[in-house]
C-alpha atoms as a PDB file:
ATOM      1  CA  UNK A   1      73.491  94.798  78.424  1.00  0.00           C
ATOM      2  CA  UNK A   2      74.240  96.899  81.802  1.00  0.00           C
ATOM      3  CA  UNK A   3      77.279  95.982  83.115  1.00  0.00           C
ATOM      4  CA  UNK A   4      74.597  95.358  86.654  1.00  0.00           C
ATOM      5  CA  UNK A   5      73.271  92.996  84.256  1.00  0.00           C
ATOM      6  CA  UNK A   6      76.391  91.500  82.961  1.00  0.00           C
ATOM      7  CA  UNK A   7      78.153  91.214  86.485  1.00  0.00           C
ATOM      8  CA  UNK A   8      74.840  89.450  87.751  1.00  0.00           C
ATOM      9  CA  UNK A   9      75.337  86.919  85.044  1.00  0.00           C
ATOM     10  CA  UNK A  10      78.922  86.404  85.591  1.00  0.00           C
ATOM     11  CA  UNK A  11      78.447  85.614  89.442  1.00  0.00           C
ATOM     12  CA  UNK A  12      75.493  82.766  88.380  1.00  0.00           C
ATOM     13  CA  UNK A  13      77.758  81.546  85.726  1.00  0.00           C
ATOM     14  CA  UNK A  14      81.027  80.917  87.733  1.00  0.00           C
ATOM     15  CA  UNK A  15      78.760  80.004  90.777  1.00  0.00           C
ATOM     16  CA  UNK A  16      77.528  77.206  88.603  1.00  0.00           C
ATOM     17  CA  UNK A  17      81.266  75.771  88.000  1.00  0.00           C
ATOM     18  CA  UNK A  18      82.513  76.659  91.650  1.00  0.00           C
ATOM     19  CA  UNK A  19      80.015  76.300  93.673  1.00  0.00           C
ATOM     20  CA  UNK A  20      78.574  78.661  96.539  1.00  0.00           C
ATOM     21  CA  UNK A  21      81.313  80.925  97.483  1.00  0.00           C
ATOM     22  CA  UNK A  22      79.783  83.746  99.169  1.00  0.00           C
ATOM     23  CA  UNK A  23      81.875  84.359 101.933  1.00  0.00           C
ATOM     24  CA  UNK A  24      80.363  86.903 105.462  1.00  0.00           C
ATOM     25  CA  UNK A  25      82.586  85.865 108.085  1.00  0.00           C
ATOM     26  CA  UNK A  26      84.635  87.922 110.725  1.00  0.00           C
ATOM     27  CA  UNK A  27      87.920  87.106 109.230  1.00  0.00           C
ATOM     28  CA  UNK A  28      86.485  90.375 106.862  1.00  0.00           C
ATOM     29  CA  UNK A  29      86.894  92.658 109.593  1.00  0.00           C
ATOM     30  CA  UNK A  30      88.080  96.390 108.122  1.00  0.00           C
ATOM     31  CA  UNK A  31      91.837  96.869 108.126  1.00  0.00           C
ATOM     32  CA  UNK A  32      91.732  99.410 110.808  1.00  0.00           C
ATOM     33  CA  UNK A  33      95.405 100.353 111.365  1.00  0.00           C
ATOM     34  CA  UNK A  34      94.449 100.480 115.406  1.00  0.00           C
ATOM     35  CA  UNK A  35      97.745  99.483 116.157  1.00  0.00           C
ATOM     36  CA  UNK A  36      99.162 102.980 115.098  1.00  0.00           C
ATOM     37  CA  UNK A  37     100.282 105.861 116.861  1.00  0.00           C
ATOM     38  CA  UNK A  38      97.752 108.885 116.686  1.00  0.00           C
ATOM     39  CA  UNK A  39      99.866 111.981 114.893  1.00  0.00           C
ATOM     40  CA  UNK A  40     101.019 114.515 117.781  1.00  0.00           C
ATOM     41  CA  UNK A  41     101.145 112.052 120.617  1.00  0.00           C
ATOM     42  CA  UNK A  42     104.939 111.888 120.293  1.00  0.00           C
ATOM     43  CA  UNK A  43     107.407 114.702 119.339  1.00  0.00           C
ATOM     44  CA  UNK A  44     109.333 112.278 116.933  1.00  0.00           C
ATOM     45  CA  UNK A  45     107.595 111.226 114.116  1.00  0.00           C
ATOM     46  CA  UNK A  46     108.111 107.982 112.004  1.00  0.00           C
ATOM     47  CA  UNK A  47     107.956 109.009 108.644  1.00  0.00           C
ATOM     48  CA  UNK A  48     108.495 105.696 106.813  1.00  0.00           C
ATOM     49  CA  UNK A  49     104.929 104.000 109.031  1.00  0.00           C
ATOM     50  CA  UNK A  50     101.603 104.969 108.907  1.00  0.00           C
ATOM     51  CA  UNK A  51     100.256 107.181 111.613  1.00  0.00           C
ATOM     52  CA  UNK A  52      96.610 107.966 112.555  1.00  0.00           C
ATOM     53  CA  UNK A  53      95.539 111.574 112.171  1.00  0.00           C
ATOM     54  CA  UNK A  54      92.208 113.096 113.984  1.00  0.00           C
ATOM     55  CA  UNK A  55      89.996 114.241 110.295  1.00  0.00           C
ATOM     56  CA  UNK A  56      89.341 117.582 111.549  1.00  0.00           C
ATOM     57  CA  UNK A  57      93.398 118.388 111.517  1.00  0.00           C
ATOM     58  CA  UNK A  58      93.268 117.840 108.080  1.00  0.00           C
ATOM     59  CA  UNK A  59      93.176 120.331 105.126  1.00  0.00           C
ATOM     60  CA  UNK A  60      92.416 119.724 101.105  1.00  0.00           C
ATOM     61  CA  UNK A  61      95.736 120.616  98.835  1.00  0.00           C
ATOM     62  CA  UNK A  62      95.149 123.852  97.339  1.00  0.00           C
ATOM     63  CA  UNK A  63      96.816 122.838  94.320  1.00  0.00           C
ATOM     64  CA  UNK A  64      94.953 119.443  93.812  1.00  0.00           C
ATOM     65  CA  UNK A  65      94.738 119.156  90.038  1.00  0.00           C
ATOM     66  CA  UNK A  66      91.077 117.238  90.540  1.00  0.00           C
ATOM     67  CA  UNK A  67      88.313 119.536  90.945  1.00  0.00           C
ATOM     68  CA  UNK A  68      85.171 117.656  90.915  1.00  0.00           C
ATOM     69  CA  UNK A  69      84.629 114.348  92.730  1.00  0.00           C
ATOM     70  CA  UNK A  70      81.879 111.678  91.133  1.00  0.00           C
ATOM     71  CA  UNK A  71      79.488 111.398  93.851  1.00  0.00           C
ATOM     72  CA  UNK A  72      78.651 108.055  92.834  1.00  0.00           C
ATOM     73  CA  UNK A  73      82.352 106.414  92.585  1.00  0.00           C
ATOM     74  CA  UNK A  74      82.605 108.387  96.445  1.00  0.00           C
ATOM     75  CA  UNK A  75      79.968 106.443  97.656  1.00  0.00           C
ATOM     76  CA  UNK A  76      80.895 103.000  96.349  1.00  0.00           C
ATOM     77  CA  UNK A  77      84.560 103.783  97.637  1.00  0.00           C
ATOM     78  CA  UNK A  78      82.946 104.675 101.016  1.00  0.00           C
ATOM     79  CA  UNK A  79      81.342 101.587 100.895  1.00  0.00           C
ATOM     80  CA  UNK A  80      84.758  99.465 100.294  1.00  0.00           C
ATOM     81  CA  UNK A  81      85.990 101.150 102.835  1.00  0.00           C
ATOM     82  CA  UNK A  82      82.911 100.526 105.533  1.00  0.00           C
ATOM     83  CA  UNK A  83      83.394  96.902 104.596  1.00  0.00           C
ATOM     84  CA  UNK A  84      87.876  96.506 104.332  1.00  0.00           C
ATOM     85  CA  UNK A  85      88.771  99.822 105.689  1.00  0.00           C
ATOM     86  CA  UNK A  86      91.134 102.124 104.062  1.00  0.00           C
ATOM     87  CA  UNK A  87      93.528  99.707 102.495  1.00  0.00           C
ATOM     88  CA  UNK A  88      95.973 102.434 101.345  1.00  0.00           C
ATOM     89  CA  UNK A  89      96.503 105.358 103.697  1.00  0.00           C
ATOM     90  CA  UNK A  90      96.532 109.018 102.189  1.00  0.00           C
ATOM     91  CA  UNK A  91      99.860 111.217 102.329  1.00  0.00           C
ATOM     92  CA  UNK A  92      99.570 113.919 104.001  1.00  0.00           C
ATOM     93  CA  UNK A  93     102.615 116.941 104.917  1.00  0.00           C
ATOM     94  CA  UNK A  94     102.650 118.571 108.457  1.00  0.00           C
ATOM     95  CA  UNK A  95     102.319 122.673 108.036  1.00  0.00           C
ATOM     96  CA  UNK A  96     103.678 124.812 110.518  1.00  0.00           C
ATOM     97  CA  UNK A  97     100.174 125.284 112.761  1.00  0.00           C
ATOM     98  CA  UNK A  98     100.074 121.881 113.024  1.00  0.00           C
ATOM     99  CA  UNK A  99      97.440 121.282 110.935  1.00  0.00           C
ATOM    100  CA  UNK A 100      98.204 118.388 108.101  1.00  0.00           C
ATOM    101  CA  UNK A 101      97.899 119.302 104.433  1.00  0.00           C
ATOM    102  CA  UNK A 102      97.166 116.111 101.965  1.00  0.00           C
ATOM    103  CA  UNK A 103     100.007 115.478  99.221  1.00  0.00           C
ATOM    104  CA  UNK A 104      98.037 112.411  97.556  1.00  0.00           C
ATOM    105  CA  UNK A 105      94.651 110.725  98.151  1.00  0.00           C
ATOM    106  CA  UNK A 106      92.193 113.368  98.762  1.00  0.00           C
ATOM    107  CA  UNK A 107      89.301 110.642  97.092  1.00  0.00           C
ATOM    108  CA  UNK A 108      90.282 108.421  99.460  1.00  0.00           C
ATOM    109  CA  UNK A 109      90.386 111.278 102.636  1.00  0.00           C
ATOM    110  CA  UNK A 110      86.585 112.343 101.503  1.00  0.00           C
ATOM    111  CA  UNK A 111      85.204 108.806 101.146  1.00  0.00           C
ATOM    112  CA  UNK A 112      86.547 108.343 104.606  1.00  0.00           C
ATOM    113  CA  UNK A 113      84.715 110.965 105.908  1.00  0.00           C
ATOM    114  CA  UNK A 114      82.214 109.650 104.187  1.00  0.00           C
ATOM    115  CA  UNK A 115      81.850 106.273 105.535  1.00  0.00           C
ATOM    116  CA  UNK A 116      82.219 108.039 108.809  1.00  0.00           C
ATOM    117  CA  UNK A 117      85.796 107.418 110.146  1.00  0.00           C
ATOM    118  CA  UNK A 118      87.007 110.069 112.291  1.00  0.00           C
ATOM    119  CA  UNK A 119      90.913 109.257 112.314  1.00  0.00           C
ATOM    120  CA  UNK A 120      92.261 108.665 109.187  1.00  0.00           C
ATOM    121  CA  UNK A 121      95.614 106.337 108.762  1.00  0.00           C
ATOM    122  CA  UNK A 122      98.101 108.917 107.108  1.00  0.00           C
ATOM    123  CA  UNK A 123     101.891 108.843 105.501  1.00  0.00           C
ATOM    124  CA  UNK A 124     103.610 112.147 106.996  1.00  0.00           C
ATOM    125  CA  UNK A 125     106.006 113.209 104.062  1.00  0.00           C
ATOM    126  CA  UNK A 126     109.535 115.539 105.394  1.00  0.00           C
ATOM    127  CA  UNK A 127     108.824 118.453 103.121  1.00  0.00           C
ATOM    128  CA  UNK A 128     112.349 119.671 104.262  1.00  0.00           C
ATOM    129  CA  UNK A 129     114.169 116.756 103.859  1.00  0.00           C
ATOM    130  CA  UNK A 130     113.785 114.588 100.273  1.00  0.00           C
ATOM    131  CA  UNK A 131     116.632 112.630 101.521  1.00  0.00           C
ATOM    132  CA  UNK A 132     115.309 111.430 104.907  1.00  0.00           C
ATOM    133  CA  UNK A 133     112.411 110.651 103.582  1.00  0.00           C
ATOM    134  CA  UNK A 134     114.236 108.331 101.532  1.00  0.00           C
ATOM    135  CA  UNK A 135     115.942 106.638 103.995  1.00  0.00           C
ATOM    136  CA  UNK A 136     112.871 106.095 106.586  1.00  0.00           C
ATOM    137  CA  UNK A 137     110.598 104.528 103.640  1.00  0.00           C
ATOM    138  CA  UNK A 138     113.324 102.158 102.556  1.00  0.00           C
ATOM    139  CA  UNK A 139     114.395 101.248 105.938  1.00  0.00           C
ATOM    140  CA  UNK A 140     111.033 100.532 106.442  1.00  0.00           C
ATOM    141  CA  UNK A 141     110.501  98.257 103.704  1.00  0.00           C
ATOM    142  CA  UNK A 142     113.476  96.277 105.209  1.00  0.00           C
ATOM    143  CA  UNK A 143     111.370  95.050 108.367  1.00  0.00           C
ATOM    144  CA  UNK A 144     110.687  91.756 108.351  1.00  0.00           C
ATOM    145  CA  UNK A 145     106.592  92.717 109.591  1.00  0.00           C
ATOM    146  CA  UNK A 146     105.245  94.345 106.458  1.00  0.00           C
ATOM    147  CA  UNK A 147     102.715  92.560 104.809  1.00  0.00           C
ATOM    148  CA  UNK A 148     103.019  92.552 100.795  1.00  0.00           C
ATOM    149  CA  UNK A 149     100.494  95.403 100.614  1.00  0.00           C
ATOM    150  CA  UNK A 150     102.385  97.336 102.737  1.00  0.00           C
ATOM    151  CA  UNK A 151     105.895  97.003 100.938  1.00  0.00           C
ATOM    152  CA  UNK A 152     103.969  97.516  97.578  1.00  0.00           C
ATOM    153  CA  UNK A 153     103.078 100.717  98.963  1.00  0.00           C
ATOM    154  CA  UNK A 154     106.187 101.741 100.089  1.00  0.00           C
ATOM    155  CA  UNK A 155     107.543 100.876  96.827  1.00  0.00           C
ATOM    156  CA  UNK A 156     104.629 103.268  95.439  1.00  0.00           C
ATOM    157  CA  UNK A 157     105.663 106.031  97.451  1.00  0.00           C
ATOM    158  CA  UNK A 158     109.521 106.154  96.184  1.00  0.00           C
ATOM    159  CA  UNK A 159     108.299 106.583  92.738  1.00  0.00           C
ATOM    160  CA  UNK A 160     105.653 109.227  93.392  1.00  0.00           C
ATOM    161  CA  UNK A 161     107.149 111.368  96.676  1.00  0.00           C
ATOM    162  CA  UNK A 162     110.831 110.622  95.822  1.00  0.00           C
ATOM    163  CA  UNK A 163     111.188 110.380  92.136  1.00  0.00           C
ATOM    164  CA  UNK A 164     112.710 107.049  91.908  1.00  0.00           C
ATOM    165  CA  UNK A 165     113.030 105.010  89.116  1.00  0.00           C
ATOM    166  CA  UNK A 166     112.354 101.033  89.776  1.00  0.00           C
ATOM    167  CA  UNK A 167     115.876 100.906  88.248  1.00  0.00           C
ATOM    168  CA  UNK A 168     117.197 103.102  91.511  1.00  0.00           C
ATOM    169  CA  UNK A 169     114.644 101.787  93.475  1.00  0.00           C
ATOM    170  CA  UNK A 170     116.312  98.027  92.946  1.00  0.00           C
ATOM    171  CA  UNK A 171     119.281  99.329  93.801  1.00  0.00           C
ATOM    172  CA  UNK A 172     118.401 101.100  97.235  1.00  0.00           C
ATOM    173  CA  UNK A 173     116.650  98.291  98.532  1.00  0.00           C
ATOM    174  CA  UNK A 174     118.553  95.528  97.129  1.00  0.00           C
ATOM    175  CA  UNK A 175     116.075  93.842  95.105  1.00  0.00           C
ATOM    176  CA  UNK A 176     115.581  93.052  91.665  1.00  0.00           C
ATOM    177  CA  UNK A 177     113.577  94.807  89.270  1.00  0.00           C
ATOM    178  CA  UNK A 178     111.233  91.991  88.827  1.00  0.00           C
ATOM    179  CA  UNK A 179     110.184  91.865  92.001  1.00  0.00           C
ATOM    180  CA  UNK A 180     109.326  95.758  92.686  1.00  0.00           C
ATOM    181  CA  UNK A 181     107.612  95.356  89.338  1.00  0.00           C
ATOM    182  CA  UNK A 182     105.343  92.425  90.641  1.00  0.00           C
ATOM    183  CA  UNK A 183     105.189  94.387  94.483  1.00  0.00           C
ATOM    184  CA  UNK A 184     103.588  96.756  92.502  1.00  0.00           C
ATOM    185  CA  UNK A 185     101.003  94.756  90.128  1.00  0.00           C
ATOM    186  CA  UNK A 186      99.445  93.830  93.809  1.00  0.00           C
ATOM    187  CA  UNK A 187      97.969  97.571  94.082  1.00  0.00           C
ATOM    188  CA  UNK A 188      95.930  96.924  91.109  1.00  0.00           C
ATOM    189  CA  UNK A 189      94.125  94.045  92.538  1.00  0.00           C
ATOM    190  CA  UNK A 190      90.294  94.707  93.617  1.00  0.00           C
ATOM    191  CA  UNK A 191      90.292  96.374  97.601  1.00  0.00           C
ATOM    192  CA  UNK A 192      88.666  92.868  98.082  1.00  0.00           C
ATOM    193  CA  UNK A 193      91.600  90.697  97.622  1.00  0.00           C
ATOM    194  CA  UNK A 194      94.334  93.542  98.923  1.00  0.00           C
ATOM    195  CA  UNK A 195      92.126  93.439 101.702  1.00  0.00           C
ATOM    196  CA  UNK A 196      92.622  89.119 102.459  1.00  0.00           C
ATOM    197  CA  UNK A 197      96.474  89.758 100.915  1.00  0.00           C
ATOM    198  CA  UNK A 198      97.133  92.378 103.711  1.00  0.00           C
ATOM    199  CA  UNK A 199      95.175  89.979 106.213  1.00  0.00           C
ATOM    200  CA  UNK A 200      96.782  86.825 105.664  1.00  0.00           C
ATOM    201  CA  UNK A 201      93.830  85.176 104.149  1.00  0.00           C
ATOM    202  CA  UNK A 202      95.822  84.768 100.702  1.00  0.00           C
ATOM    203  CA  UNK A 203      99.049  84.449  99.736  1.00  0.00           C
ATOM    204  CA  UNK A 204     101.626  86.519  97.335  1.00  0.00           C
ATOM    205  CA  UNK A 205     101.581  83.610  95.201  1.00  0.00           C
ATOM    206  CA  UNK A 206      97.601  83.532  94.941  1.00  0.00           C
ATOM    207  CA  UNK A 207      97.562  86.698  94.294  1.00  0.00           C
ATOM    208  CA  UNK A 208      99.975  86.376  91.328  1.00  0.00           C
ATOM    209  CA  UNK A 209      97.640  83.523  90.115  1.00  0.00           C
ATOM    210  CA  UNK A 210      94.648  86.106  90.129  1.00  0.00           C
ATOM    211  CA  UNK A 211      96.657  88.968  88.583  1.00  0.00           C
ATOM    212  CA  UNK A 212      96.573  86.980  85.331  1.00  0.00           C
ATOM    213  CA  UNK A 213      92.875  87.157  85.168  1.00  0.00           C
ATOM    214  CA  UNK A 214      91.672  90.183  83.857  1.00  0.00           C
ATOM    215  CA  UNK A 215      87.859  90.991  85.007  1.00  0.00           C
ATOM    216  CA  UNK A 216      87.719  92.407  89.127  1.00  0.00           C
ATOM    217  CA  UNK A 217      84.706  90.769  89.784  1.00  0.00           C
ATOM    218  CA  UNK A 218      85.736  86.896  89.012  1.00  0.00           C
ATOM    219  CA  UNK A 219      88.998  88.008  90.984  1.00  0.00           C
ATOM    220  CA  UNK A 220      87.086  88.498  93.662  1.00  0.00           C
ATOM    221  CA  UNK A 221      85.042  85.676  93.426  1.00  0.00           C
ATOM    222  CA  UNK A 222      87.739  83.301  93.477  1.00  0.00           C
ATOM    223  CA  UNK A 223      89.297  85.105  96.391  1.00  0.00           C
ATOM    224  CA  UNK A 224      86.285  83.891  98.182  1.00  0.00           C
ATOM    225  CA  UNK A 225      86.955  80.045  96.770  1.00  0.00           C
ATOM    226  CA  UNK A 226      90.257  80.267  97.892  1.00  0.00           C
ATOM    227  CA  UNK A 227      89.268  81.193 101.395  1.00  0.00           C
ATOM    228  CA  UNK A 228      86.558  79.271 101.990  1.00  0.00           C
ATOM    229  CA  UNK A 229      87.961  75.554 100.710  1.00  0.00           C
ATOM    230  CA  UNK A 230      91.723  76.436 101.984  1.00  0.00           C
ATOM    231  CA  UNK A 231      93.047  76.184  98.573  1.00  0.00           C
ATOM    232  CA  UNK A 232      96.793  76.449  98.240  1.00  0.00           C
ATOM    233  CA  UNK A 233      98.552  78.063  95.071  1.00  0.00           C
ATOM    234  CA  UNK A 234      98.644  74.764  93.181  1.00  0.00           C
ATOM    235  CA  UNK A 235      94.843  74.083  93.628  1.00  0.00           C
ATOM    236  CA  UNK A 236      93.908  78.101  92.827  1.00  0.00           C
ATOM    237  CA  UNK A 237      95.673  77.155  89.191  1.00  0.00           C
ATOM    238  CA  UNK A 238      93.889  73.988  88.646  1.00  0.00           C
ATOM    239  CA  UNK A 239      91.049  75.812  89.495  1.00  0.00           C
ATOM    240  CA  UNK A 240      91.618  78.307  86.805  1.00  0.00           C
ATOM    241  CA  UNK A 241      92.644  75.545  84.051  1.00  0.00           C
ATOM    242  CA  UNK A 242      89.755  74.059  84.895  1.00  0.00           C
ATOM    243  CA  UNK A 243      87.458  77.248  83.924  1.00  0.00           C
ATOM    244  CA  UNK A 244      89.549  77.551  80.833  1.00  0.00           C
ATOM    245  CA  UNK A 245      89.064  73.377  80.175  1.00  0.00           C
ATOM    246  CA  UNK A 246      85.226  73.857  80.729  1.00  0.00           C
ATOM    247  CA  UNK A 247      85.081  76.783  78.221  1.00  0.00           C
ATOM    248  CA  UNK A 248      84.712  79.719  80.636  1.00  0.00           C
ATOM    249  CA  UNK A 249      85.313  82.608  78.236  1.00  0.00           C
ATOM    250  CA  UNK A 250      87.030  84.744  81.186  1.00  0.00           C
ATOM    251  CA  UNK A 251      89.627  81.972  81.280  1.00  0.00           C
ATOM    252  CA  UNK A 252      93.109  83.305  83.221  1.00  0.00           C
ATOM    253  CA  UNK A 253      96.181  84.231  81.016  1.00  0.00           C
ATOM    254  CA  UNK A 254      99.287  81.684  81.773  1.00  0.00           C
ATOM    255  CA  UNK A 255     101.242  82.581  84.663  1.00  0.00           C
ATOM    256  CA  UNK A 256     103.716  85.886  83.880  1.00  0.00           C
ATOM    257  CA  UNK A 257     106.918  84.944  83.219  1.00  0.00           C
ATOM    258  CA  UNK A 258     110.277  87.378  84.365  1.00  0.00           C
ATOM    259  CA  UNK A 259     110.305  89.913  81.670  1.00  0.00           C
ATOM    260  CA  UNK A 260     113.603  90.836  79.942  1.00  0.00           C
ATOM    261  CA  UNK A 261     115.144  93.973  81.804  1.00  0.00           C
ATOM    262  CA  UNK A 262     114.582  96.160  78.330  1.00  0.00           C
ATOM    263  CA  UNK A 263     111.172  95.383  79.103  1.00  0.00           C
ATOM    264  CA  UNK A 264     110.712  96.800  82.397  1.00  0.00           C
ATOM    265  CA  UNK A 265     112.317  99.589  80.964  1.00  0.00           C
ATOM    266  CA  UNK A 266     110.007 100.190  78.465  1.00  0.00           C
ATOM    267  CA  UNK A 267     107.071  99.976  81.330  1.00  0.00           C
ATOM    268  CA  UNK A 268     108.895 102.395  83.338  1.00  0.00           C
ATOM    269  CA  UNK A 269     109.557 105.340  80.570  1.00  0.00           C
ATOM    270  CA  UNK A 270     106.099 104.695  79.067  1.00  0.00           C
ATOM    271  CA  UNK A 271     104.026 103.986  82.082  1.00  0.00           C
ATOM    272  CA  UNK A 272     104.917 107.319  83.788  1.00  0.00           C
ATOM    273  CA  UNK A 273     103.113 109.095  80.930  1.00  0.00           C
ATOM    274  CA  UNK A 274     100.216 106.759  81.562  1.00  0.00           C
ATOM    275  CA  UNK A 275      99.978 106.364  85.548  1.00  0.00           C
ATOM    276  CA  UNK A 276     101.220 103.045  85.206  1.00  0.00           C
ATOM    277  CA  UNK A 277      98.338 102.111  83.287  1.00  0.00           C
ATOM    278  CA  UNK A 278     100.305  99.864  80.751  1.00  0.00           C
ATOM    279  CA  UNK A 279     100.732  95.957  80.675  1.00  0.00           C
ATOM    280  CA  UNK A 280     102.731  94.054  78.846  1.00  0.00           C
ATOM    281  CA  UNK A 281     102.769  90.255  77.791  1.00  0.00           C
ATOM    282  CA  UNK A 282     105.753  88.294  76.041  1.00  0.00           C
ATOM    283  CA  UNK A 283     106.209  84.587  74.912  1.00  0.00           C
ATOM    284  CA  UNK A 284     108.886  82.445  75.465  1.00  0.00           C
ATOM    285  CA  UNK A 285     109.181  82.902  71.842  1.00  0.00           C
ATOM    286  CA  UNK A 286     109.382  86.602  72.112  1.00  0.00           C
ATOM    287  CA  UNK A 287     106.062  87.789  70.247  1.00  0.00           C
ATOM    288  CA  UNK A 288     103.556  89.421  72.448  1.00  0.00           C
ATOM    289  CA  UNK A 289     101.465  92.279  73.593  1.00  0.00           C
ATOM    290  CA  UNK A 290     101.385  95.787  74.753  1.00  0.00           C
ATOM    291  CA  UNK A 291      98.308  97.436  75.910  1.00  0.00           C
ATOM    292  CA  UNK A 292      98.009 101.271  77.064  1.00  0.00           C
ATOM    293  CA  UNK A 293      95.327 102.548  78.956  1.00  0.00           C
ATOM    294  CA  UNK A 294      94.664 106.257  79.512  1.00  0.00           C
ATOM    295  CA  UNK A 295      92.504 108.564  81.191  1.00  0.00           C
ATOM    296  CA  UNK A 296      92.323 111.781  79.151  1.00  0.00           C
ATOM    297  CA  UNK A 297      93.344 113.536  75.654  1.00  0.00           C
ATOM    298  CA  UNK A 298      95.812 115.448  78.020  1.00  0.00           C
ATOM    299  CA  UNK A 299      97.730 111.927  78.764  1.00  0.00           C
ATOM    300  CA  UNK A 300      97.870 110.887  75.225  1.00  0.00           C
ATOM    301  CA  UNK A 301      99.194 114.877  74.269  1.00  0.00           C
ATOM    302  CA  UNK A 302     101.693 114.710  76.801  1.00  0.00           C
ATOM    303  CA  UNK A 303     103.031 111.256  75.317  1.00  0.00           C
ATOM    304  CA  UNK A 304     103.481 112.944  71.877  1.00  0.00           C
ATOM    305  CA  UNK A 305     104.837 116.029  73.122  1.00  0.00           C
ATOM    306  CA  UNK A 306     107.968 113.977  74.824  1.00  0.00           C
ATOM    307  CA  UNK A 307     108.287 111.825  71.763  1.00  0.00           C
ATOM    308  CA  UNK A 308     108.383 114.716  69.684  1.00  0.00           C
ATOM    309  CA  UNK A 309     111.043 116.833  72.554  1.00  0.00           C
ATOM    310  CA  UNK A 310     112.885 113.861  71.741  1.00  0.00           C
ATOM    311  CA  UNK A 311     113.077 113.646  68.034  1.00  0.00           C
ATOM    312  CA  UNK A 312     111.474 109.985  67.687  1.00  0.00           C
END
């Protein structure tokens, strides 16, 4: 069966148990970032915020590993972004013309361009400076404004621009490990529900109740059931017991439970091989599950090479 096919069935299916949830209101409207400064409109640049930058100031990295670009997966991100806007903002490192250089996200940059946008929301990384860079990301995870998206994000950019740990990470921000872990979970929701998390439509703790269910498409589809009837955390779970009671076979996983600290460990070391690509689920009892998933040969090779380096 085509997974058109299949998705078509699973909407009629759950529809059936939920009820019409179709939601095409304006509380939709594309994150937009309008509220942002436009890069070069002030001499002192924020490097921990997002700042808007005009398209044509910006240039591909010559070094970007990716080559080719599936036309199709362009146009369906192009289309996400049409409808939420560009949930996470590219990175992007000013060069001494003036012009802006991307560090991370050129997908994202040519979907934009794509769907049309002509100022694209932008992180400007200090390619002097490791240090302040540093310091203005986790001073700005420390307002009180941020929406969970955006302190996810932030989080994302000390590991990949700053090479920290979630260990040093914890200890820079003052948090625990647990909760940059779950921070972080929240970027691999659908751009649907980071969309209504960054909005204010849902909740962190919905969106911990629909990180336990595994297929993007019911997700989003009780996303839209949690907007439409107002449900609050509590209902969203008896919602989901309630699938599982009436034998949906796509029935949520319990709620995660605080792993261990060897555990987060273990996601850490292994899930930098991996692009963080790597869940893990324990019992109270301590038996479980660990599932890796990779992208390429190359990943896998790399994984064996380090265990090897390392004489396990």
């Amino acid at each position: 069966m085509s997974s058109n096919k299949q998705e078509s069935r699973l909407g009629k299916g759950l529809s059936a148990l939920l009820g019409d949830i179709s939601i095409n209101g304006p509380e939709r409207k594309p994150v937009g970032y309008i509220n942002k400064e436009i890069a070069g409109e002030k001499p002192v640049q924020d490097y921990g915020d997002v700042l808007r930058i005009p398209a044509g100031l910006i240039d591909p990295n010559p070094y970007q590993p990716r080559m080719a670009f599936d036309s199709e997966s362009l146009e369906e991100l192009a289309d996400s972004i049409r409808t939420f806007g560009l949930i996470q903002p590219i990175s992007v490192r000013k060069q001494p013309d003036g012009r802006y250089q991307i560090i991370s996200g050129e997908r994202r940059f040519r979907a934009c361009r794509l769907a049309g946008m002509d100022v694209i929301p932008a992180y400007i990384r200090a390619t002097d400076n490791q240090g302040m860079l540093e310091m203005a990301i986790v001073e700005n995870i420390q307002r009180q404004d941020l929406d969970p998206i955006e302190v996810a994000m932030s989080y994302q950019r000390l590991i990949d621009e700053c090479n920290l740990t979630q260990e040093k990470m914890a200890q820079r921000v003052g948090k625990k490990r647990a909760s940059i872990a779950n921070y972080l979970r929240l970027l691999k929701l659908p751009a649907k529900v980071q969309h209504d998390l960054k909005s204010g439509l849902l909740s962190t703790g919905h969106a911990k109740v629909l990180l336990g269910i595994e297929d993007p498409h019911i997700q989003e589809l009780l996303c839209d059931l949690t907007i439409k009837e107002g449900l609050s955390v509590r209902d969203l779970e008896a919602r989901v017991r309630k699938l599982g009671e009436d034998g949906w076979k796509a029935q949520a996983t319990p709620r995660q439970q605080d792993l261990p600290e060897d555990y987060y460990r273990i996601l850490e070391r292994i899930g930098k091989f991996f692009d963080n690509s790597i869940s893990l689920k324990r019992s109270a009892s301590g038996k479980g599950t660990m599932t890796i998933r990779f992208n390429s040969d190359e990943e896998v090779s790399k994984f064996l090479k380090a265990l090897e380096d390392s004489g396990i």
